[in-house]
C-alpha atoms as a PDB file:
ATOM      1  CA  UNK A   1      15.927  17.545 -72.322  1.00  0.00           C
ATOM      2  CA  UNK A   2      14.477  20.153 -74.375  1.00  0.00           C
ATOM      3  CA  UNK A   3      13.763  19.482 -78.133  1.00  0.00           C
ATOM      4  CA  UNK A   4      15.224  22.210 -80.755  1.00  0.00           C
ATOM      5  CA  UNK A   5      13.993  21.412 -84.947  1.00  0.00           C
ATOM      6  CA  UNK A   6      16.908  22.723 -87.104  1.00  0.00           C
ATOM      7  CA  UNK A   7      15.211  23.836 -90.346  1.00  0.00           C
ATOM      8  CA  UNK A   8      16.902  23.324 -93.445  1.00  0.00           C
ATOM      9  CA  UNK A   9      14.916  24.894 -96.163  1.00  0.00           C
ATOM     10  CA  UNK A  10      16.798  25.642 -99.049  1.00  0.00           C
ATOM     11  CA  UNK A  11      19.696  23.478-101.069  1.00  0.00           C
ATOM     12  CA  UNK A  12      20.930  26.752-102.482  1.00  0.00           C
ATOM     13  CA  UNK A  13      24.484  26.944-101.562  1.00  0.00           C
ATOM     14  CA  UNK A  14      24.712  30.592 -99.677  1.00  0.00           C
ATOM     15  CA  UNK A  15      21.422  30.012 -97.884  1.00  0.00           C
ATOM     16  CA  UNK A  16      22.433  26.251 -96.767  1.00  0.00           C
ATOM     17  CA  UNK A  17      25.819  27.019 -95.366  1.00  0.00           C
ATOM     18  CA  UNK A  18      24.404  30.183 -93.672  1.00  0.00           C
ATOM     19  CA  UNK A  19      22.109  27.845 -92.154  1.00  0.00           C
ATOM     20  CA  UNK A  20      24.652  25.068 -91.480  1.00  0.00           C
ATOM     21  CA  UNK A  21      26.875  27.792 -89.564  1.00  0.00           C
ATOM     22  CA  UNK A  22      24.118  29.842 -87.133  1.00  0.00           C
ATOM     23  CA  UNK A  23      22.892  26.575 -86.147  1.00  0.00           C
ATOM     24  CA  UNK A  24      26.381  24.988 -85.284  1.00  0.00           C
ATOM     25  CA  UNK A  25      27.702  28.568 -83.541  1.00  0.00           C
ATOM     26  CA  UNK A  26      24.528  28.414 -81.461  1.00  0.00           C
ATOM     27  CA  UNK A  27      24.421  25.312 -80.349  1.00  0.00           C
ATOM     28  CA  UNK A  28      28.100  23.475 -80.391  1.00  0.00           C
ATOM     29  CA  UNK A  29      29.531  25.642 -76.995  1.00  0.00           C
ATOM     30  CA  UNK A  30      26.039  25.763 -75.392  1.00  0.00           C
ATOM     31  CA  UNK A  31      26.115  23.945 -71.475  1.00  0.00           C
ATOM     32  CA  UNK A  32      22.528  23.012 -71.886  1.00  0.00           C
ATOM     33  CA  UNK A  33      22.187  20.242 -73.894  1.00  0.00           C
ATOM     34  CA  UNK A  34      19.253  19.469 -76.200  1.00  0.00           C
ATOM     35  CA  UNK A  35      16.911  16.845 -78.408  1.00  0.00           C
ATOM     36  CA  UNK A  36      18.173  18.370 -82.150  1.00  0.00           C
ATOM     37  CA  UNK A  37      15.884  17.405 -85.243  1.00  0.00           C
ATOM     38  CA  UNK A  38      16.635  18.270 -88.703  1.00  0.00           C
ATOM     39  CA  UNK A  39      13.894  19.293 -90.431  1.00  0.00           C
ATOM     40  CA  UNK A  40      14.556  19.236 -94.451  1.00  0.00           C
ATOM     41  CA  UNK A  41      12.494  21.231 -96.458  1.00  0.00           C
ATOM     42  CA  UNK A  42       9.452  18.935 -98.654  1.00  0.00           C
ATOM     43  CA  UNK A  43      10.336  21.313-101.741  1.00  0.00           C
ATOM     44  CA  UNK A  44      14.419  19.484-101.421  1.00  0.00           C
ATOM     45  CA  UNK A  45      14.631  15.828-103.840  1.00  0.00           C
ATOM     46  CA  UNK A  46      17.425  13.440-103.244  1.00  0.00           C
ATOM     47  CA  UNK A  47      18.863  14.302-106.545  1.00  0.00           C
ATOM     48  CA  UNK A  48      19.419  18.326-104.769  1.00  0.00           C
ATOM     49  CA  UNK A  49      21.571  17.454-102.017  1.00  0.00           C
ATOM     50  CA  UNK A  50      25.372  17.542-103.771  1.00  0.00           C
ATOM     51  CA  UNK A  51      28.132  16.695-102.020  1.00  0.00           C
ATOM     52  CA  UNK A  52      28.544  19.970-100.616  1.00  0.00           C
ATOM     53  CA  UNK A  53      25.155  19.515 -99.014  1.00  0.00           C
ATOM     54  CA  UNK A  54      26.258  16.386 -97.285  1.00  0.00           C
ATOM     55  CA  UNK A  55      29.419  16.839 -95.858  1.00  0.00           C
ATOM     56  CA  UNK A  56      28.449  19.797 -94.093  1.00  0.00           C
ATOM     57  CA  UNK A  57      25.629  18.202 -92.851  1.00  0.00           C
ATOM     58  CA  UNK A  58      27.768  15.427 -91.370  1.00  0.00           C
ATOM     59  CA  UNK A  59      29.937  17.792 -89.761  1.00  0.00           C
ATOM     60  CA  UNK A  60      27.399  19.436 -88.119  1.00  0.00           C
ATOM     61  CA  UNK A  61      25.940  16.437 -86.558  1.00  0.00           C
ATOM     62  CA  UNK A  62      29.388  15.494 -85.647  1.00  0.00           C
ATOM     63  CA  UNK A  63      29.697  19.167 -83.876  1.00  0.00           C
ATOM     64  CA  UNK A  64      26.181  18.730 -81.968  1.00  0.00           C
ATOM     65  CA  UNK A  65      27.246  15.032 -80.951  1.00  0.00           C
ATOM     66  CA  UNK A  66      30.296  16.152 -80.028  1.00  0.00           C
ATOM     67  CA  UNK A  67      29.023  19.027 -77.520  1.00  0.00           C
ATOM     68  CA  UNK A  68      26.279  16.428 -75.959  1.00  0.00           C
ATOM     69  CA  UNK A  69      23.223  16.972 -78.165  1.00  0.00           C
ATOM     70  CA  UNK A  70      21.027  13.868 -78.890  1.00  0.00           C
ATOM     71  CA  UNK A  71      20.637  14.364 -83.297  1.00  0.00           C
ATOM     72  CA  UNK A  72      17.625  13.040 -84.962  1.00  0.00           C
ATOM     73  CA  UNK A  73      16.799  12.478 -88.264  1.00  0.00           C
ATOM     74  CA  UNK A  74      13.410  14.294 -88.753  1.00  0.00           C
ATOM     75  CA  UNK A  75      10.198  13.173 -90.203  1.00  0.00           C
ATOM     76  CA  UNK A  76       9.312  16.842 -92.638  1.00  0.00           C
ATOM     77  CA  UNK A  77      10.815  15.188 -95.830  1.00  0.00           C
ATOM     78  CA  UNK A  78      10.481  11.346 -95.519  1.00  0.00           C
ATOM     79  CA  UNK A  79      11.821  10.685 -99.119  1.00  0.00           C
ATOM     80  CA  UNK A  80      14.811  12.564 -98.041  1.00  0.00           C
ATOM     81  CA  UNK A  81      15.152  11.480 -94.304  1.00  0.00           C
ATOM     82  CA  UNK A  82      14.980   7.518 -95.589  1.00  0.00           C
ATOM     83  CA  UNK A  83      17.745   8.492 -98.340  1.00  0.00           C
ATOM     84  CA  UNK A  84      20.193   9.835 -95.631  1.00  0.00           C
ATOM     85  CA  UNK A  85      19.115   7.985 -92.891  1.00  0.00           C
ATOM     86  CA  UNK A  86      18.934   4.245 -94.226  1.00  0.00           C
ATOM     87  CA  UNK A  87      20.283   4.233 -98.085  1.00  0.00           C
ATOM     88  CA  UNK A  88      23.047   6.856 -97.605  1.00  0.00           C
ATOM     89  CA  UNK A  89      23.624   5.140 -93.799  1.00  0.00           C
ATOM     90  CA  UNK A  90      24.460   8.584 -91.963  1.00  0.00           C
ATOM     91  CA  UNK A  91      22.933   6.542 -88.540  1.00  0.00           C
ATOM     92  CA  UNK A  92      25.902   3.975 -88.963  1.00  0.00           C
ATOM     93  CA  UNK A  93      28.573   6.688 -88.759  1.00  0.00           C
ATOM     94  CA  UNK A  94      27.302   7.754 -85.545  1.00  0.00           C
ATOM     95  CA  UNK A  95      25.558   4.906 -83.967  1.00  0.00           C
ATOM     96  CA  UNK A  96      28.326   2.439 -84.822  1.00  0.00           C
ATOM     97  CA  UNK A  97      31.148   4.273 -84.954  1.00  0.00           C
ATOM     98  CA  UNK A  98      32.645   3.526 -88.268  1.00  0.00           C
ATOM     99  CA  UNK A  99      34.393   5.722 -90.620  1.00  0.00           C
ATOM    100  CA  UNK A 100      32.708   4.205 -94.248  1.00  0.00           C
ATOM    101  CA  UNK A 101      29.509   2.908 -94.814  1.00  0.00           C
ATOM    102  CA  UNK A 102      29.253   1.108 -98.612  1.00  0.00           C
ATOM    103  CA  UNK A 103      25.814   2.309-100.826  1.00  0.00           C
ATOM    104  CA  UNK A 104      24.212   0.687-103.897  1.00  0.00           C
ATOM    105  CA  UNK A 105      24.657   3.689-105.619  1.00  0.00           C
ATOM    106  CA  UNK A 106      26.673   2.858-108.301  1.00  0.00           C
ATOM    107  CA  UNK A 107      26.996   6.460-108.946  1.00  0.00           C
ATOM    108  CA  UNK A 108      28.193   7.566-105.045  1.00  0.00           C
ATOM    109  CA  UNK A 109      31.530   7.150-103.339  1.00  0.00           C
ATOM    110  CA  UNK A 110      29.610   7.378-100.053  1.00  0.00           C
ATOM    111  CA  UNK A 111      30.546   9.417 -96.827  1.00  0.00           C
ATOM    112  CA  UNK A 112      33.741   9.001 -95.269  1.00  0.00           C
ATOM    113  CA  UNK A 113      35.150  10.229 -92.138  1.00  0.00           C
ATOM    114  CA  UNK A 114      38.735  11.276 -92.820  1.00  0.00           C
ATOM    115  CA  UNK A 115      41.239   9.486 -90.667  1.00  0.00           C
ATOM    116  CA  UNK A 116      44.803  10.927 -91.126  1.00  0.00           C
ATOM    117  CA  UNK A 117      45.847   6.950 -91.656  1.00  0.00           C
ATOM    118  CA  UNK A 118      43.886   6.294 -93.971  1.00  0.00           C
ATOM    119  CA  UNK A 119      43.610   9.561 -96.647  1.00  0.00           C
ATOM    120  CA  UNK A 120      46.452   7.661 -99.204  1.00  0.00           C
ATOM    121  CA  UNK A 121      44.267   4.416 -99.375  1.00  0.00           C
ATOM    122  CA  UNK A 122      41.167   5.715 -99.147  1.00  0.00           C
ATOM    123  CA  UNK A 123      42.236   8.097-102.195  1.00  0.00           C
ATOM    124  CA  UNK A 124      43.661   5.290-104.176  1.00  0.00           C
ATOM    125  CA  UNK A 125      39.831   3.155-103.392  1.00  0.00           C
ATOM    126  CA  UNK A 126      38.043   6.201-104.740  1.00  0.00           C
ATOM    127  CA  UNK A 127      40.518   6.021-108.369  1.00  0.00           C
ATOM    128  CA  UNK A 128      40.026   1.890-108.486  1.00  0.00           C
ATOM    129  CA  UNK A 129      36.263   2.367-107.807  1.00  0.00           C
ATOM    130  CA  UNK A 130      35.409   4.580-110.415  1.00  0.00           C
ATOM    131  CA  UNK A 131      37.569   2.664-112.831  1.00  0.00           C
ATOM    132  CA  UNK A 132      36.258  -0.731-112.234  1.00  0.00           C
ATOM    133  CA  UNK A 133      32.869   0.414-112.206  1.00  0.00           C
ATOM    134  CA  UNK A 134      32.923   3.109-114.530  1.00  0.00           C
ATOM    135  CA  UNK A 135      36.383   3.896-116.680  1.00  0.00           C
ATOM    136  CA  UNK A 136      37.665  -0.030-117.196  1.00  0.00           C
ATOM    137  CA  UNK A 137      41.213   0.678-119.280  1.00  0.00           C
ATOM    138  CA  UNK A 138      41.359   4.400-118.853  1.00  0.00           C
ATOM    139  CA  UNK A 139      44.012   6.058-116.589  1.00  0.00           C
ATOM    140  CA  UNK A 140      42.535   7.901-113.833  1.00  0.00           C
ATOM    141  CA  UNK A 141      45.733   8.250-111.579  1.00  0.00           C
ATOM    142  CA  UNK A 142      44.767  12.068-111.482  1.00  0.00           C
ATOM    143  CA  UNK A 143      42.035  11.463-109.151  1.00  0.00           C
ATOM    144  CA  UNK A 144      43.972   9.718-106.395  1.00  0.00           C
ATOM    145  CA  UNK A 145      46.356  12.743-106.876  1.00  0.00           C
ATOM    146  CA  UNK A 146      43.464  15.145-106.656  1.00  0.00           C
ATOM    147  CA  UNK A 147      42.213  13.313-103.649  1.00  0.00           C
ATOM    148  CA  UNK A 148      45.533  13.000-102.178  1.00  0.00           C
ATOM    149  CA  UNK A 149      46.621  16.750-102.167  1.00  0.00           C
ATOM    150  CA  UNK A 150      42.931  17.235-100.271  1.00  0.00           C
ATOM    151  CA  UNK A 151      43.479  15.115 -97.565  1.00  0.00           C
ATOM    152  CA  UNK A 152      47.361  16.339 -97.030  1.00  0.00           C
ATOM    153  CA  UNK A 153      45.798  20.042 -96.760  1.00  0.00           C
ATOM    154  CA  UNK A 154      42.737  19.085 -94.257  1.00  0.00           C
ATOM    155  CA  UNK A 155      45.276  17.571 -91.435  1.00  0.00           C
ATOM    156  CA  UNK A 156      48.652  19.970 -92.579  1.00  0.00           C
ATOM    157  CA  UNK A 157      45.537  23.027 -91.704  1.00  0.00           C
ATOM    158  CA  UNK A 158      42.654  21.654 -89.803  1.00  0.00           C
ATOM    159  CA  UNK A 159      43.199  20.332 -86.362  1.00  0.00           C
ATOM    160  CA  UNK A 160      40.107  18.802 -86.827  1.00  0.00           C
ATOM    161  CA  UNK A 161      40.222  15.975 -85.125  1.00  0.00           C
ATOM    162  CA  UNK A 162      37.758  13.242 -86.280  1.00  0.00           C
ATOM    163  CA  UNK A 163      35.007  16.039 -87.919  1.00  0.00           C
ATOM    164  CA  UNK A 164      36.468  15.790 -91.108  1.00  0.00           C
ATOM    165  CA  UNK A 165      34.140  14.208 -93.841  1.00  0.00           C
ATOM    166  CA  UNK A 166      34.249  13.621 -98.024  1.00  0.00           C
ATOM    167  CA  UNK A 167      31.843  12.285 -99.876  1.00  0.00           C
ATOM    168  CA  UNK A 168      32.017  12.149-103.964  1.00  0.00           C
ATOM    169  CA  UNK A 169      29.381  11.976-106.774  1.00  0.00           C
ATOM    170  CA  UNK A 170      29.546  11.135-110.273  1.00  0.00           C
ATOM    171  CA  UNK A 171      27.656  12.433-113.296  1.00  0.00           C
ATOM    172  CA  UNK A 172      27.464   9.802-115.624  1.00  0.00           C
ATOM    173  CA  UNK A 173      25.228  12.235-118.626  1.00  0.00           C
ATOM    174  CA  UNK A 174      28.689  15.018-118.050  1.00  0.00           C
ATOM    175  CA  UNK A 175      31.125  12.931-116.742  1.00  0.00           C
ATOM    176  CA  UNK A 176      31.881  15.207-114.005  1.00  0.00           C
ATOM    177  CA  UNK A 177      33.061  14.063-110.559  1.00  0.00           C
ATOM    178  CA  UNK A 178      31.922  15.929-107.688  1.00  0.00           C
ATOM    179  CA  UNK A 179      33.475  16.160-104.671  1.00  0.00           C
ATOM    180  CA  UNK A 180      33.429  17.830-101.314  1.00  0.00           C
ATOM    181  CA  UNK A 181      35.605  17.672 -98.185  1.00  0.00           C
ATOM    182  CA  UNK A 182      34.642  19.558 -95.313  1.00  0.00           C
ATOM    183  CA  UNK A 183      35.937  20.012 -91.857  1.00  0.00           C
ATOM    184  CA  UNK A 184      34.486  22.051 -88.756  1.00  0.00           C
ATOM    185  CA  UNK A 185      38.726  23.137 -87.277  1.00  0.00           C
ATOM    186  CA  UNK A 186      41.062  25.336 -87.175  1.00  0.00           C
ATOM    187  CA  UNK A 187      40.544  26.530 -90.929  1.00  0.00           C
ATOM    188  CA  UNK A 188      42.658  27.234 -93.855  1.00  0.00           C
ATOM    189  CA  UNK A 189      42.218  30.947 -92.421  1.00  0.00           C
ATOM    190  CA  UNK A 190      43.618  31.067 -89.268  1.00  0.00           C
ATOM    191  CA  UNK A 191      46.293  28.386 -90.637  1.00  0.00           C
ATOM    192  CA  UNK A 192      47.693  30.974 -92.896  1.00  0.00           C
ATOM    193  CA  UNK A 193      47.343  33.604 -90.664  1.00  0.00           C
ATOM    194  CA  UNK A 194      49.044  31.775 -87.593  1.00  0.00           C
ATOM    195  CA  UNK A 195      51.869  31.234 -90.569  1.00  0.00           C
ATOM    196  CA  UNK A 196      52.156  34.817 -91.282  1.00  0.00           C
ATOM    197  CA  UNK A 197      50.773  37.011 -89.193  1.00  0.00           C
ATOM    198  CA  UNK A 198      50.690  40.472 -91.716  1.00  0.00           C
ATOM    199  CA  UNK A 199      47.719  38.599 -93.524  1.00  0.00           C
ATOM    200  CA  UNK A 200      44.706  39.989 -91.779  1.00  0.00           C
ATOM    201  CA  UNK A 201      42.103  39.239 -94.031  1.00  0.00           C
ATOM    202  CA  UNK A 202      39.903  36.635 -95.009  1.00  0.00           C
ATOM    203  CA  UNK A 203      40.009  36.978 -98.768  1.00  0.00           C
ATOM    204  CA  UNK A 204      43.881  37.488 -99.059  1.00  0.00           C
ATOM    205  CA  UNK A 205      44.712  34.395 -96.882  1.00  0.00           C
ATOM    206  CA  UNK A 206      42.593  32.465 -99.101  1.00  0.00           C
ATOM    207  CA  UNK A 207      44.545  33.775-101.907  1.00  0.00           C
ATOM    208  CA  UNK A 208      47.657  33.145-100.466  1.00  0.00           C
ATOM    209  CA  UNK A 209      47.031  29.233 -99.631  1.00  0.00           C
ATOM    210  CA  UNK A 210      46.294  28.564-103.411  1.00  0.00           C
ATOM    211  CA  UNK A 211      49.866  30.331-104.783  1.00  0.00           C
ATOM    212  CA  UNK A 212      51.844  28.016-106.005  1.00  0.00           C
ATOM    213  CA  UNK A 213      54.604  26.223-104.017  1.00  0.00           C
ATOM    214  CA  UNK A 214      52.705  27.690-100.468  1.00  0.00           C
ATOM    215  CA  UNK A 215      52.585  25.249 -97.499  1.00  0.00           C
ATOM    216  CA  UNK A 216      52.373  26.416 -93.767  1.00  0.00           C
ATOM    217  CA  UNK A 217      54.153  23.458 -93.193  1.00  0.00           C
ATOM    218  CA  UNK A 218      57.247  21.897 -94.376  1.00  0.00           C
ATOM    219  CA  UNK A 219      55.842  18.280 -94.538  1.00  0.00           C
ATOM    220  CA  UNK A 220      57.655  16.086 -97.087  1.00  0.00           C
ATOM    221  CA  UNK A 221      54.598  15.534 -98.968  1.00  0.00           C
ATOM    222  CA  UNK A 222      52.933  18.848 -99.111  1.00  0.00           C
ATOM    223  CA  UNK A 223      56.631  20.794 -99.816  1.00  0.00           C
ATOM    224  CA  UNK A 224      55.602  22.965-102.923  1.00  0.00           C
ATOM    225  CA  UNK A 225      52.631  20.953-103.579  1.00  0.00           C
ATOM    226  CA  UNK A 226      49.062  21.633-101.714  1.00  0.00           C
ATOM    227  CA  UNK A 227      46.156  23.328-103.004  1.00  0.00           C
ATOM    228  CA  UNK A 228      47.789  24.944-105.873  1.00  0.00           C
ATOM    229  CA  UNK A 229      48.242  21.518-107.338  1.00  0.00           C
ATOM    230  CA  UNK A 230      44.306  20.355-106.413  1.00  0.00           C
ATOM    231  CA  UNK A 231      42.926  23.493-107.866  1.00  0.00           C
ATOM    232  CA  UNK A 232      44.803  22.931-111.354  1.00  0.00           C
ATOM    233  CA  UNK A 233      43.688  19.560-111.665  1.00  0.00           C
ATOM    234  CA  UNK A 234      40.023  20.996-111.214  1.00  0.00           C
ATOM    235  CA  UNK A 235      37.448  22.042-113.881  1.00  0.00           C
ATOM    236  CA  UNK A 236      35.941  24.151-111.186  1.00  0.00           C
ATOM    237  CA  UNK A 237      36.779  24.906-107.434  1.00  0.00           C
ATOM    238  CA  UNK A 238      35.397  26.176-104.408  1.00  0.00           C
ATOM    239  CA  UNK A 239      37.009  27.696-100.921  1.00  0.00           C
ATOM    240  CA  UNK A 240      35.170  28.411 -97.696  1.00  0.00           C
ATOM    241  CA  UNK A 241      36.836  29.450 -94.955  1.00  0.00           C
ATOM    242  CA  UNK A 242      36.241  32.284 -92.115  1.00  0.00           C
ATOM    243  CA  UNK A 243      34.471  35.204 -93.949  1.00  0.00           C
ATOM    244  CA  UNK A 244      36.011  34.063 -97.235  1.00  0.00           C
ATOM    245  CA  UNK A 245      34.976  32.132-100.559  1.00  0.00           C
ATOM    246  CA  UNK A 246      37.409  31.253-103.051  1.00  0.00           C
ATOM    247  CA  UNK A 247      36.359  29.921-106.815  1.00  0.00           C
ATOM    248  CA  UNK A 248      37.985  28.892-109.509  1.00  0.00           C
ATOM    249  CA  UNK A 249      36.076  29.335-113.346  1.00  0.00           C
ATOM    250  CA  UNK A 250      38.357  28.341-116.345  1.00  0.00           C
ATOM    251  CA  UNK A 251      41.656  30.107-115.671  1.00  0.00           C
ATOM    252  CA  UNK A 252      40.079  32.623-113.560  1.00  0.00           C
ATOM    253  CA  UNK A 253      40.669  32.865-109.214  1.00  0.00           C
ATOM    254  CA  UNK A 254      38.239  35.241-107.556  1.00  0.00           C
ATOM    255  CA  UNK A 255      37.793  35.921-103.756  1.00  0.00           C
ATOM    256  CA  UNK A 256      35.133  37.257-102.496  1.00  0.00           C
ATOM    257  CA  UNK A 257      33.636  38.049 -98.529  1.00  0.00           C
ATOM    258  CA  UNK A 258      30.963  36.003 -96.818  1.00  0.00           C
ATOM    259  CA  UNK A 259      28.143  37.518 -94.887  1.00  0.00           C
ATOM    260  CA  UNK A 260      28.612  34.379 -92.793  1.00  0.00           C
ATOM    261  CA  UNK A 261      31.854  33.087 -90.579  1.00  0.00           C
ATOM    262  CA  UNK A 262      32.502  28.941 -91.656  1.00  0.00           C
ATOM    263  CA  UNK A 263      34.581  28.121 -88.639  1.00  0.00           C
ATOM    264  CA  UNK A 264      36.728  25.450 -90.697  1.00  0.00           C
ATOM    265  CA  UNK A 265      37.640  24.281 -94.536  1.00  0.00           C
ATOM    266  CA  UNK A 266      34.998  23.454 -97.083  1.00  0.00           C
ATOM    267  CA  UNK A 267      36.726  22.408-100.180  1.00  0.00           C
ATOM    268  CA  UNK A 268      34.096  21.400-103.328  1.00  0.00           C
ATOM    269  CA  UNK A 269      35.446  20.999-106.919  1.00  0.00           C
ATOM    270  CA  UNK A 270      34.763  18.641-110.203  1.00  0.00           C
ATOM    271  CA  UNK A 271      36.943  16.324-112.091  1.00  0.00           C
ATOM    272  CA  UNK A 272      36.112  16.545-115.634  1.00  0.00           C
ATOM    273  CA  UNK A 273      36.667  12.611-117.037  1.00  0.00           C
ATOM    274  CA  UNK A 274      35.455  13.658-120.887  1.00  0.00           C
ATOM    275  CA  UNK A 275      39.000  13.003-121.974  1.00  0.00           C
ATOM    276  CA  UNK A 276      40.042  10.364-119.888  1.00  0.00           C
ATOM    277  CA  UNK A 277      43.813   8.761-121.426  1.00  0.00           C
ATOM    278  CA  UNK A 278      44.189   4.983-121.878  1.00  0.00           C
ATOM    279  CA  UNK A 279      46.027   3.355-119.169  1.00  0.00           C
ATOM    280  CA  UNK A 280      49.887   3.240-120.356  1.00  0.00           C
ATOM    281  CA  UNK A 281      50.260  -1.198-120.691  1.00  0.00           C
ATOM    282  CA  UNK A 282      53.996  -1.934-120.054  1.00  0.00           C
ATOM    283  CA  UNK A 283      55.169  -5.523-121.348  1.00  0.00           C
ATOM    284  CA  UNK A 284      56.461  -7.966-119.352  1.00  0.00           C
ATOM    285  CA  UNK A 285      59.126 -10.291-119.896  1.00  0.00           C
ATOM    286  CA  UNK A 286      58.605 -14.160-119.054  1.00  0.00           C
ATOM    287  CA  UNK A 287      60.100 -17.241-119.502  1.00  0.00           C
END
């Protein structure tokens, strides 16, 4: 079996996804199958690699495993390799099969492969873990409803099948949850396109999944909900899909083309918790 070293350089976002999609169109429908080492760039820290980072990551090991690639944690950045490897856990998801792997990080809401069955509970553990540990009194129902509409949209769009991946980071100094769910499918693109079929491009598909009350299916749950709902609970949003990005700033929506095509859904936004409510105590009556 030949040996291939995937090289990834640079944790700036256009450069990293670019990366993330050559190297999974080149090698996910290839017959031959091959050794595949990551190489991570010496110059990358721990503290670089954002959500974003990660989940793609994981779904493109997922992809190589998937199309009969042995995937190999390289040796270039051994600060870095240790952090995914054996603190983060990636080698559990793969080597044991399991969809959750739990961290020390206080800070981290580790890596979880999204199971259809499982996207209400594991959205209502990622509220009661952040306000146990974090947010003790305060009312943070808004994140399981973030969370929530997320999930709904990766299975009501992605025929994904099990290469479907979150993973969430908090920022204790801005109080800013970061999240990311990826997914290497069908796509929010070809979703809305399949829907309705005089959308032809990238950018105006992406538009059209955020307006409000927009589903391409009429699913109890996601019924005039979807990502209209997710992105107005955001402080700031992201899109990827096909040629497309979509980002929210503020008020402001803007679409704009790719020079690369991300065969799937990457989804990355933050949760501002700065003014968090208290939680609403009701009294109970008791004899």
């Amino acid at each position: 079996m030949n040996r291939i070293n995937i090289g990834l350089q640079s944790v700036q976002k256009g450069e990293w996804l670019k990366a993330i999609c050559i190297w999974r169109n080149e090698l996910a429908q290839t017959e031959q199958s091959y050794r595949v080492y990551f190489q991570i760039g010496k110059n990358i820290a721990t503290d670089d690699l954002m959500p974003m980072h990660l989940v793609t990551y994981a779904c493109l090991i997922h992809a190589l495993k998937e199309a009969g690639h042995s995937v190999y944690q390289g040796e270039s950045n051994k600060i870095v390799d240790k952090y995914i490897y054996d603190d983060l856990g990636f080698r559990h998801y793969w080597h044991d099969n399991v969809n959750y792997v739990e961290t020390s990080q206080q800070d981290i809401f580790n890596l979880w492969r999204i199971k259809e069955s499982e996207k209400d509970l594991y959205a209502k553990r990622v509220e009661e873990y952040f306000k146990k540990t974090f947010f003790e009194g305060k009312d943070l129902s808004f994140i399981s409803s973030c969370m929530t509409e997320t999930y709904y949209n990766i299975f009501d769009h992605a025929d994904a099948g099990d290469n479907a991946y979150s993973f969430i980071k908090y920022n204790r100094d801005k109080k800013l949850l970061h999240v990311a769910v990826c997914d290497f499918g069908k796509g929010i693109i070809r979703s809305v396109m399949d829907f309705d079929s005089t959308i032809t491009d990238d950018k105006e598909a992406l538009k059209k999944a955020v307006e409000n009350n927009f589903t391409t299916k009429s699913t109890d749950h996601n019924k005039g909900k979807g990502l209209d709902n997710l992105i107005s609970q955001a402080s700031k949003a992201n899109i990827l899909s096909g040629k497309a990005m979509l980002y929210k700033r503020g008020t402001i929506l803007t679409a704009y083309d790719l020079d690369f095509d991300f065969k799937g859904t990457l989804i990355y936004f933050d949760i501002d918790l700065n003014a968090l409510e208290d939680d609403e105590m009701l009294e109970e009556f008791s004899f």
